[in-house]
PDB file of N, CA and C in Angstrom:
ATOM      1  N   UNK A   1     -54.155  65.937 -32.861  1.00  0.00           N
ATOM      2  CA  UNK A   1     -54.691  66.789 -33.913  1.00  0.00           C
ATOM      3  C   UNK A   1     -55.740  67.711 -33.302  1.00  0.00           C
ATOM      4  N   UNK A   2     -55.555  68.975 -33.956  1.00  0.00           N
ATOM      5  CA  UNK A   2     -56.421  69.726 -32.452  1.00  0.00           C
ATOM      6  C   UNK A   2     -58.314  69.501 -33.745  1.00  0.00           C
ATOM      7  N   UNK A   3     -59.353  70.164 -33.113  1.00  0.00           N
ATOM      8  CA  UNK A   3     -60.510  70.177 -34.302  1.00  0.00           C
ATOM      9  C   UNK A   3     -60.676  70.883 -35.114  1.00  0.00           C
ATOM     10  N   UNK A   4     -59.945  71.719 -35.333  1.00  0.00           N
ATOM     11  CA  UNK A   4     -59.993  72.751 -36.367  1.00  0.00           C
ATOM     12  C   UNK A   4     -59.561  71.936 -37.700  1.00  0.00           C
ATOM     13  N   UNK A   5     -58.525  71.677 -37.710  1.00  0.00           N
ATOM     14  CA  UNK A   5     -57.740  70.531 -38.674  1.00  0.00           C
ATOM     15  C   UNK A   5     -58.572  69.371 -39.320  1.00  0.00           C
ATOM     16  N   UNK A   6     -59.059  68.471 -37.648  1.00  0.00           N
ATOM     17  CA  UNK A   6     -59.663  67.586 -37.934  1.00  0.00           C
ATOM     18  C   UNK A   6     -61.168  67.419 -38.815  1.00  0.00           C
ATOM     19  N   UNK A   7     -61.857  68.795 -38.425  1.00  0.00           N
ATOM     20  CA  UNK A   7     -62.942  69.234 -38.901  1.00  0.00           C
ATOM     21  C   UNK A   7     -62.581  69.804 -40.552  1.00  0.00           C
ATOM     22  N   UNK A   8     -61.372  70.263 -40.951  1.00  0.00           N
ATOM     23  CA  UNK A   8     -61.156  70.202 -42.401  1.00  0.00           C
ATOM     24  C   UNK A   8     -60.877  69.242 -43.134  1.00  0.00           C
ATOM     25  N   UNK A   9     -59.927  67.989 -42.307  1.00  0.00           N
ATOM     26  CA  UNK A   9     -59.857  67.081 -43.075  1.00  0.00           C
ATOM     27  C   UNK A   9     -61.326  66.510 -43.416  1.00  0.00           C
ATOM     28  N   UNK A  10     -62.152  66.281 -42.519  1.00  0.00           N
ATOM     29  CA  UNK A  10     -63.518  65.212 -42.929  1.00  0.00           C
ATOM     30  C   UNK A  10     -64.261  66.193 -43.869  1.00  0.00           C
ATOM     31  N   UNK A  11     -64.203  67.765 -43.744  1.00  0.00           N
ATOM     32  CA  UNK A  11     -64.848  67.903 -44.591  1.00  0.00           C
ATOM     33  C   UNK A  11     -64.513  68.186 -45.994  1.00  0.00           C
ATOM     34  N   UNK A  12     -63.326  68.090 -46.232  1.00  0.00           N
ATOM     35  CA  UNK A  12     -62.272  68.166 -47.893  1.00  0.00           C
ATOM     36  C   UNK A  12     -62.846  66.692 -48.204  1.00  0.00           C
ATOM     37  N   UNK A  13     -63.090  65.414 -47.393  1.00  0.00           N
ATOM     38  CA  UNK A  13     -63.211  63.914 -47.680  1.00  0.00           C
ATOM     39  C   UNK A  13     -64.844  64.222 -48.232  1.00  0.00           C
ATOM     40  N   UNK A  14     -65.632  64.677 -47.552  1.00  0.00           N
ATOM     41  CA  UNK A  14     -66.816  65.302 -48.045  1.00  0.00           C
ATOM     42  C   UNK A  14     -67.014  65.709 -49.110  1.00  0.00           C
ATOM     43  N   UNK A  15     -66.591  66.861 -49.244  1.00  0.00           N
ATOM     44  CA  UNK A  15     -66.402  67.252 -50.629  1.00  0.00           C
ATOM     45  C   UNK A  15     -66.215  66.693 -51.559  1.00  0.00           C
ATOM     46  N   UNK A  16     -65.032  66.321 -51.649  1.00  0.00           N
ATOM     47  CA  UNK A  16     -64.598  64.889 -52.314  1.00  0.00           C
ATOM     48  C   UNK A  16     -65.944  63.551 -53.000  1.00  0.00           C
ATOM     49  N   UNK A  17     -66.126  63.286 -52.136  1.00  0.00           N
ATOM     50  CA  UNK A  17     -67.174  62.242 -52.185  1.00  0.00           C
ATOM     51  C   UNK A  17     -68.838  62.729 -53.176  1.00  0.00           C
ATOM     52  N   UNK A  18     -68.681  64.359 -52.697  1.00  0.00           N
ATOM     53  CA  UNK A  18     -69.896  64.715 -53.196  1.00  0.00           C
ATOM     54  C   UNK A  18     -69.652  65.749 -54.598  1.00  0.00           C
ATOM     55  N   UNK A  19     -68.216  65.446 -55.113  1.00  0.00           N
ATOM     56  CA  UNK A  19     -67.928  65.871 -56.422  1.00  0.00           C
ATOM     57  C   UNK A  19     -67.243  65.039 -57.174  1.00  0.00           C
ATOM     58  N   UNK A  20     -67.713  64.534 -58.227  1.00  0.00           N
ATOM     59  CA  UNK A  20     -67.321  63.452 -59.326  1.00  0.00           C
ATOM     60  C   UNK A  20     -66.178  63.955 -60.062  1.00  0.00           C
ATOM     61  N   UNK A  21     -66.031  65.457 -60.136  1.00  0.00           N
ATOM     62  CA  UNK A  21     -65.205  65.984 -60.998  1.00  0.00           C
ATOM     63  C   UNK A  21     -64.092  66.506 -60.591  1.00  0.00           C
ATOM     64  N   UNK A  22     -64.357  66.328 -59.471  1.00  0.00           N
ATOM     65  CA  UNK A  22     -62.541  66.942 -58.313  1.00  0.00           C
ATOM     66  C   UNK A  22     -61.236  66.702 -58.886  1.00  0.00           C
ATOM     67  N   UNK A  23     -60.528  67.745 -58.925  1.00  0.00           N
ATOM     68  CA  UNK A  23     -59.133  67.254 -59.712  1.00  0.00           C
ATOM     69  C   UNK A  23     -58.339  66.203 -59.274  1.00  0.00           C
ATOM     70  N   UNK A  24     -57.653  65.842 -60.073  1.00  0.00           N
ATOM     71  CA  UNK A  24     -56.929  64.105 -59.131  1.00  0.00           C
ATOM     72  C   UNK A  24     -55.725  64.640 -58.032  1.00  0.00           C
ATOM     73  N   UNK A  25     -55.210  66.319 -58.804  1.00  0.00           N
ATOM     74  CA  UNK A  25     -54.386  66.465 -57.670  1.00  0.00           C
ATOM     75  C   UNK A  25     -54.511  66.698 -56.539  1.00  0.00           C
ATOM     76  N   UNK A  26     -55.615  67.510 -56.529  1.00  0.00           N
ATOM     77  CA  UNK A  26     -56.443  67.652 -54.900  1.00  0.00           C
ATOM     78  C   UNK A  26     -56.559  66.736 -54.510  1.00  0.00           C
ATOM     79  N   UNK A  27     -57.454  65.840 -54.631  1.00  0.00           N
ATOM     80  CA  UNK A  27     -57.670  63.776 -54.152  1.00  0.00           C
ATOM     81  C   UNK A  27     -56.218  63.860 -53.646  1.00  0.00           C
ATOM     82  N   UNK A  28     -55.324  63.715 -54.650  1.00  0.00           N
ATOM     83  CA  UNK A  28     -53.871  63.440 -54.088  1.00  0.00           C
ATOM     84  C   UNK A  28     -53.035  64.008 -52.979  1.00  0.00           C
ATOM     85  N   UNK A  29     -53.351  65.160 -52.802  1.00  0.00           N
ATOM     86  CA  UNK A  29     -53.265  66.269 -51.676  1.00  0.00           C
ATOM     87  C   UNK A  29     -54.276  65.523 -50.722  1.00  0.00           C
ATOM     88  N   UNK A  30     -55.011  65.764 -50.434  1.00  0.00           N
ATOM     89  CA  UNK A  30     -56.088  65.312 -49.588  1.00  0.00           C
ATOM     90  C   UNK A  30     -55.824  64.246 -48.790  1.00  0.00           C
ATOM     91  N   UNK A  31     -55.782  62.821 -49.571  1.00  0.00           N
ATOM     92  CA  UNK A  31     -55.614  61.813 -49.264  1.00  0.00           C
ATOM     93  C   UNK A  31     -53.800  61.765 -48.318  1.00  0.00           C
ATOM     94  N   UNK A  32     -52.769  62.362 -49.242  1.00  0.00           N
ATOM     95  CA  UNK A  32     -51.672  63.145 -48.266  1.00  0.00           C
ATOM     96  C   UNK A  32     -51.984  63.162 -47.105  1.00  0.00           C
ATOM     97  N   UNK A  33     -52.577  64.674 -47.390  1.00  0.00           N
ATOM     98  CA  UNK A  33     -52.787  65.073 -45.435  1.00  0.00           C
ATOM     99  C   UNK A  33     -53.445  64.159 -44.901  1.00  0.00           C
ATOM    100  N   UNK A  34     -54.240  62.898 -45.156  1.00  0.00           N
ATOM    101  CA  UNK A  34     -55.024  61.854 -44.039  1.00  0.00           C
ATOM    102  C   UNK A  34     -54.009  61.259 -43.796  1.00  0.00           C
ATOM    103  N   UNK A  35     -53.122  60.767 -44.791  1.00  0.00           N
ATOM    104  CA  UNK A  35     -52.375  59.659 -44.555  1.00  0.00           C
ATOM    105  C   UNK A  35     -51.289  60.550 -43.243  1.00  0.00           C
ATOM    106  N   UNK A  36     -51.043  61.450 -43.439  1.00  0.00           N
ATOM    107  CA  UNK A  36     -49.810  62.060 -42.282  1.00  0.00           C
ATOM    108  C   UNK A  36     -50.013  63.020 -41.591  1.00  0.00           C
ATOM    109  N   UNK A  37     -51.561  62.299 -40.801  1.00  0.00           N
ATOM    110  CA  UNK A  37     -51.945  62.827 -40.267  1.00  0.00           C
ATOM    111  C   UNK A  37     -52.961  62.430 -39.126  1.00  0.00           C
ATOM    112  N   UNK A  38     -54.282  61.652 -39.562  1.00  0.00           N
ATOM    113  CA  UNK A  38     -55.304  60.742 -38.846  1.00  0.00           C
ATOM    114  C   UNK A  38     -54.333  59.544 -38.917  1.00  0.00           C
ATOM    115  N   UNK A  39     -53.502  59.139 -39.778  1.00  0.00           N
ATOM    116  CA  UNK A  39     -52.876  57.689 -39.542  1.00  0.00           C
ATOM    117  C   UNK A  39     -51.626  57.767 -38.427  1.00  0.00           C
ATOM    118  N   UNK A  40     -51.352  59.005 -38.439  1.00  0.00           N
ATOM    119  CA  UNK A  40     -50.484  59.240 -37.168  1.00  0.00           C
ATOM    120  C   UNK A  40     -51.079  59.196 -35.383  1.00  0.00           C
ATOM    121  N   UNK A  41     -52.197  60.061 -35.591  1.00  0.00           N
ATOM    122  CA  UNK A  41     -52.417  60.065 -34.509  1.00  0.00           C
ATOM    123  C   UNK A  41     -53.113  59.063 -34.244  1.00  0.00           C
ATOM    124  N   UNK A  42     -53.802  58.364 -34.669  1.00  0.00           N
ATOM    125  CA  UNK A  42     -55.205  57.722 -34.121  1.00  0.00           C
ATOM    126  C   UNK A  42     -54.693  56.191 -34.922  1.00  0.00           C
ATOM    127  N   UNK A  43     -54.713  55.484 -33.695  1.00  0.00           N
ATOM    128  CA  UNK A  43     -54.602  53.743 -34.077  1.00  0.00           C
ATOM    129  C   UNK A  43     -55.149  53.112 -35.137  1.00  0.00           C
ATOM    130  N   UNK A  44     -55.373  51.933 -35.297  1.00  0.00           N
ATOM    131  CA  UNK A  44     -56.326  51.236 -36.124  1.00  0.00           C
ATOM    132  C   UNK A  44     -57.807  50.954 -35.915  1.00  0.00           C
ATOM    133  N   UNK A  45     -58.225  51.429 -34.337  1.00  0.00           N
ATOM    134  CA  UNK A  45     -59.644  50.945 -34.058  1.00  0.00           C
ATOM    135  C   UNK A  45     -60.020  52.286 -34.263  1.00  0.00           C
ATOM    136  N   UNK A  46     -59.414  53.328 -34.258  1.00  0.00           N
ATOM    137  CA  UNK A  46     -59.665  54.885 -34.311  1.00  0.00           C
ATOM    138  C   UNK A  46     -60.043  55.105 -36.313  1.00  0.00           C
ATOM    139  N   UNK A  47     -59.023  54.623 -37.021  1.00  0.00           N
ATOM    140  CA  UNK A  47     -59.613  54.515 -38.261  1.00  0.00           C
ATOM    141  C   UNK A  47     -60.678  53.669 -38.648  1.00  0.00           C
ATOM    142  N   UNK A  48     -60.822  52.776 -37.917  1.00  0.00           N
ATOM    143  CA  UNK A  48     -62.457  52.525 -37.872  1.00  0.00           C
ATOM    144  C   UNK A  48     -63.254  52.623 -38.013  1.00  0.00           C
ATOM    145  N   UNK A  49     -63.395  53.920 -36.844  1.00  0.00           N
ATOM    146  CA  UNK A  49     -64.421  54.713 -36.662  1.00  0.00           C
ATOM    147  C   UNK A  49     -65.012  55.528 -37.662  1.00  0.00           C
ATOM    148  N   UNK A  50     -63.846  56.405 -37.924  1.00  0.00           N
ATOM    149  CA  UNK A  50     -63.849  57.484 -38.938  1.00  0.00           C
ATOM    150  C   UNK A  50     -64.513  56.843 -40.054  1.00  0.00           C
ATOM    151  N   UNK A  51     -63.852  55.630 -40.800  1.00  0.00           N
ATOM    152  CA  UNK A  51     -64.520  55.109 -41.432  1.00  0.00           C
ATOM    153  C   UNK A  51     -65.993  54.717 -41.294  1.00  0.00           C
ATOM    154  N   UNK A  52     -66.576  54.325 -40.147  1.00  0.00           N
ATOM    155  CA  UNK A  52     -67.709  54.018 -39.983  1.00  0.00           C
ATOM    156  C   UNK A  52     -68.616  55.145 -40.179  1.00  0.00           C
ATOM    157  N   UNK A  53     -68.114  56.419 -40.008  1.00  0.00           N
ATOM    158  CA  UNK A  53     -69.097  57.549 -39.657  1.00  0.00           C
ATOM    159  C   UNK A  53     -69.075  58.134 -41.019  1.00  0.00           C
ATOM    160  N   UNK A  54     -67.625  58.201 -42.232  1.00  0.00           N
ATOM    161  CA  UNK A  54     -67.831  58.605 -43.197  1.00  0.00           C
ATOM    162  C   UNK A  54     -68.891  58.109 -43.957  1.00  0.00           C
ATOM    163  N   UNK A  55     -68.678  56.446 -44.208  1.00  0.00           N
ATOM    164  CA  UNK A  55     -68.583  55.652 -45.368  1.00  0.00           C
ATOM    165  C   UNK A  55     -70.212  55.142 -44.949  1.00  0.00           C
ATOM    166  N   UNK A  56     -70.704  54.052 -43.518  1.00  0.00           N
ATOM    167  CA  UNK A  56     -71.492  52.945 -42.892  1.00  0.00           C
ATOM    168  C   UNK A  56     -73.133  54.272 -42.916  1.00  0.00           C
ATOM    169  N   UNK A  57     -72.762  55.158 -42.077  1.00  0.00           N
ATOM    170  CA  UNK A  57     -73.506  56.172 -42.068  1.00  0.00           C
ATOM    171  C   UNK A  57     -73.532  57.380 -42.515  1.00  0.00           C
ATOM    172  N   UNK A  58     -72.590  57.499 -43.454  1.00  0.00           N
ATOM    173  CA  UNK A  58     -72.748  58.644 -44.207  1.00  0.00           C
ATOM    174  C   UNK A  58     -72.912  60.236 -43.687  1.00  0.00           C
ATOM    175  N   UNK A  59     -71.487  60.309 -42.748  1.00  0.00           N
ATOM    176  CA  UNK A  59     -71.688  61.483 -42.395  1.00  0.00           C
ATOM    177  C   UNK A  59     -73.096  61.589 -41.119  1.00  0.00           C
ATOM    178  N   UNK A  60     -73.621  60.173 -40.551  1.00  0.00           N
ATOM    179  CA  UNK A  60     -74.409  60.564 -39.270  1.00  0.00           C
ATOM    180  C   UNK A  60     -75.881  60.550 -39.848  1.00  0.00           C
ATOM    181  N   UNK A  61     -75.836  60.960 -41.958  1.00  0.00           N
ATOM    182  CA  UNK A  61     -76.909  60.531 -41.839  1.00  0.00           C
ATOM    183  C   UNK A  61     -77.986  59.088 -42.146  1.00  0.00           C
ATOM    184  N   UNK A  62     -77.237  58.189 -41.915  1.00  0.00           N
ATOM    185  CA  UNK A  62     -77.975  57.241 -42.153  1.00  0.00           C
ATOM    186  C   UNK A  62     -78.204  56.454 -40.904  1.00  0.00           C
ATOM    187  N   UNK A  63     -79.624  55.887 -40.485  1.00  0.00           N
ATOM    188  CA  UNK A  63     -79.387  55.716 -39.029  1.00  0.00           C
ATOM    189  C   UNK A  63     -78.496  54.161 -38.856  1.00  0.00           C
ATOM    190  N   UNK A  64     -78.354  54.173 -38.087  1.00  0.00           N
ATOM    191  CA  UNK A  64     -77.993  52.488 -37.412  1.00  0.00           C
ATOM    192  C   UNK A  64     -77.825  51.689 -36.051  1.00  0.00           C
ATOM    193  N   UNK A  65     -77.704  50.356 -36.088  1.00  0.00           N
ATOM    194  CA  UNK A  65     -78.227  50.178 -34.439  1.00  0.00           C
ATOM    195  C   UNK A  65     -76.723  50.544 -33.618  1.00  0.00           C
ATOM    196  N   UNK A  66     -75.432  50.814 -34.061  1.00  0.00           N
ATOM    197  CA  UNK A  66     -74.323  51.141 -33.628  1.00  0.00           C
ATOM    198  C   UNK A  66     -74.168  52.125 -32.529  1.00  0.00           C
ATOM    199  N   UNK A  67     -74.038  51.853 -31.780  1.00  0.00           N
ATOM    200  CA  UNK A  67     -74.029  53.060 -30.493  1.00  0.00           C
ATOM    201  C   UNK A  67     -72.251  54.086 -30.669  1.00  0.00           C
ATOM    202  N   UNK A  68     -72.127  54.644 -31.516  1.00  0.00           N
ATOM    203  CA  UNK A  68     -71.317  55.717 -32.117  1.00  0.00           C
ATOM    204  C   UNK A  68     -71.625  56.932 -31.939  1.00  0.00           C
ATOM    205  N   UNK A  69     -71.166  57.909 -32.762  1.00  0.00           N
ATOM    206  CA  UNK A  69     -70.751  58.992 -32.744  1.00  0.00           C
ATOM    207  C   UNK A  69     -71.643  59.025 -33.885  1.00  0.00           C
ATOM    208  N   UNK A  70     -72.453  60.048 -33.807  1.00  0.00           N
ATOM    209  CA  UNK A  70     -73.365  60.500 -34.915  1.00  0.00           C
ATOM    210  C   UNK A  70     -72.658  62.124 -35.288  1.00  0.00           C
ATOM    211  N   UNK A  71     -72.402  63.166 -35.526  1.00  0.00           N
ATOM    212  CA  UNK A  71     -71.452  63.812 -35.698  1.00  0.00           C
ATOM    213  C   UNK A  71     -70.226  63.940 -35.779  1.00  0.00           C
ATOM    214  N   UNK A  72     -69.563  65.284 -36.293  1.00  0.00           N
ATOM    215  CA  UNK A  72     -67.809  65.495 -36.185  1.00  0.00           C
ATOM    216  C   UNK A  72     -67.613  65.635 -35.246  1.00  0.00           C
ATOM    217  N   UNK A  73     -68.283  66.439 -34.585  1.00  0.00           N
ATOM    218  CA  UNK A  73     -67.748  66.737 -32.830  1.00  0.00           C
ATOM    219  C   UNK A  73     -67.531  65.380 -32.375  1.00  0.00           C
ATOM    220  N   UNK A  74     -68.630  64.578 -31.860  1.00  0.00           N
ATOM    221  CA  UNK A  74     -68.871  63.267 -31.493  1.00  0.00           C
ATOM    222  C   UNK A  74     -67.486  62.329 -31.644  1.00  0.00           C
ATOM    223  N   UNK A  75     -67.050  62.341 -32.990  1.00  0.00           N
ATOM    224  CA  UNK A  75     -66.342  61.692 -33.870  1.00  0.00           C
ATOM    225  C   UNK A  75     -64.686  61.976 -33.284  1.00  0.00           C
ATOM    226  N   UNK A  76     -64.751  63.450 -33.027  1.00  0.00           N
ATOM    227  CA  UNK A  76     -63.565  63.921 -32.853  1.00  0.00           C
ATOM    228  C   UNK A  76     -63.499  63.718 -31.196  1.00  0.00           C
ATOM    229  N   UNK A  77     -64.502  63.898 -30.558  1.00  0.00           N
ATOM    230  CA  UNK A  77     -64.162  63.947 -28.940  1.00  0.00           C
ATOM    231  C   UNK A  77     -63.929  62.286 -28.636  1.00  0.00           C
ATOM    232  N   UNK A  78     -64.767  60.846 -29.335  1.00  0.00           N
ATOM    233  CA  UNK A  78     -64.690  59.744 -29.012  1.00  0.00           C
ATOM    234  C   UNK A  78     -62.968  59.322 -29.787  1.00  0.00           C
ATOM    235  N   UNK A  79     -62.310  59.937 -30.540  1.00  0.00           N
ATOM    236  CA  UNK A  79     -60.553  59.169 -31.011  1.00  0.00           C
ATOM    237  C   UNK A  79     -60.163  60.585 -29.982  1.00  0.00           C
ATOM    238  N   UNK A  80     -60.229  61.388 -29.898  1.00  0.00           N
ATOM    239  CA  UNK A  80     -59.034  62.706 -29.127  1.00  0.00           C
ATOM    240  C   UNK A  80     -59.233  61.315 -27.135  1.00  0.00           C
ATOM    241  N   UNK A  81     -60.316  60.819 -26.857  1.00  0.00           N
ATOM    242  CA  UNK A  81     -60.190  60.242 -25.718  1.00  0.00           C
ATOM    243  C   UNK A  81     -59.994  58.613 -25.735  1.00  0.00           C
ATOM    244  N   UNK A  82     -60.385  58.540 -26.274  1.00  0.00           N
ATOM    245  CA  UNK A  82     -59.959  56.786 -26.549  1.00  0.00           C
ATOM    246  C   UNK A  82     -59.500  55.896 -27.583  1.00  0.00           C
ATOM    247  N   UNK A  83     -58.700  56.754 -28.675  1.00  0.00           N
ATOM    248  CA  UNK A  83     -57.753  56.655 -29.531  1.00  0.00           C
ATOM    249  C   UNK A  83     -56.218  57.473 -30.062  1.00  0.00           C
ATOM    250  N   UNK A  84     -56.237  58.359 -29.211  1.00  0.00           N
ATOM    251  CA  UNK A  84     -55.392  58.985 -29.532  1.00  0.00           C
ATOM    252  C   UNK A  84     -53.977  58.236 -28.938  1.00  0.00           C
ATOM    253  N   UNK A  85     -52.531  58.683 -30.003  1.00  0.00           N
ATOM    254  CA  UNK A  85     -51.788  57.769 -29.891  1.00  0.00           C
ATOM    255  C   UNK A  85     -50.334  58.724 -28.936  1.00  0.00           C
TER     256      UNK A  85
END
């Protein structure tokens, strides 16, 4: 997945998260393109991550003792080298 892509998907999930009122078909679209797409390329320790950086820290900002990826870049350069499938 090159970062252009990758950098839209996390931030449509963003969005998402930070609007209560989002239409369900978008969600439904959205959730689409993750599924056939980050679930393609990137393993199960790679969804992990993503998860960790969306959901654990909130987008990078919440701190923690996790030695991760605090950004998208970060996020995207640590699965493009040691998750990609």
């Amino acid at each position: 997945m090159d970062k252009k892509k990758f950098n839209t998907l996390l931030n449509n999930f963003k969005m998402y998260q930070n609007n209560s009122e989002i239409d369900e078909k978008l969600l439904n679209t959205i959730i689409d393109v993750f599924n056939n797409t980050m679930l393609k390329d990137y393993n199960n320790i790679g969804l992990e991550w993503i998860n960790w950086f969306m959901y654990d820290i909130n987008w990078g900002a919440t701190p923690s003792n996790v030695d991760g990826p605090r950004t998208v870049n970060e996020l995207f350069e640590l699965l493009e080298k040691d998750y990609k499938i």
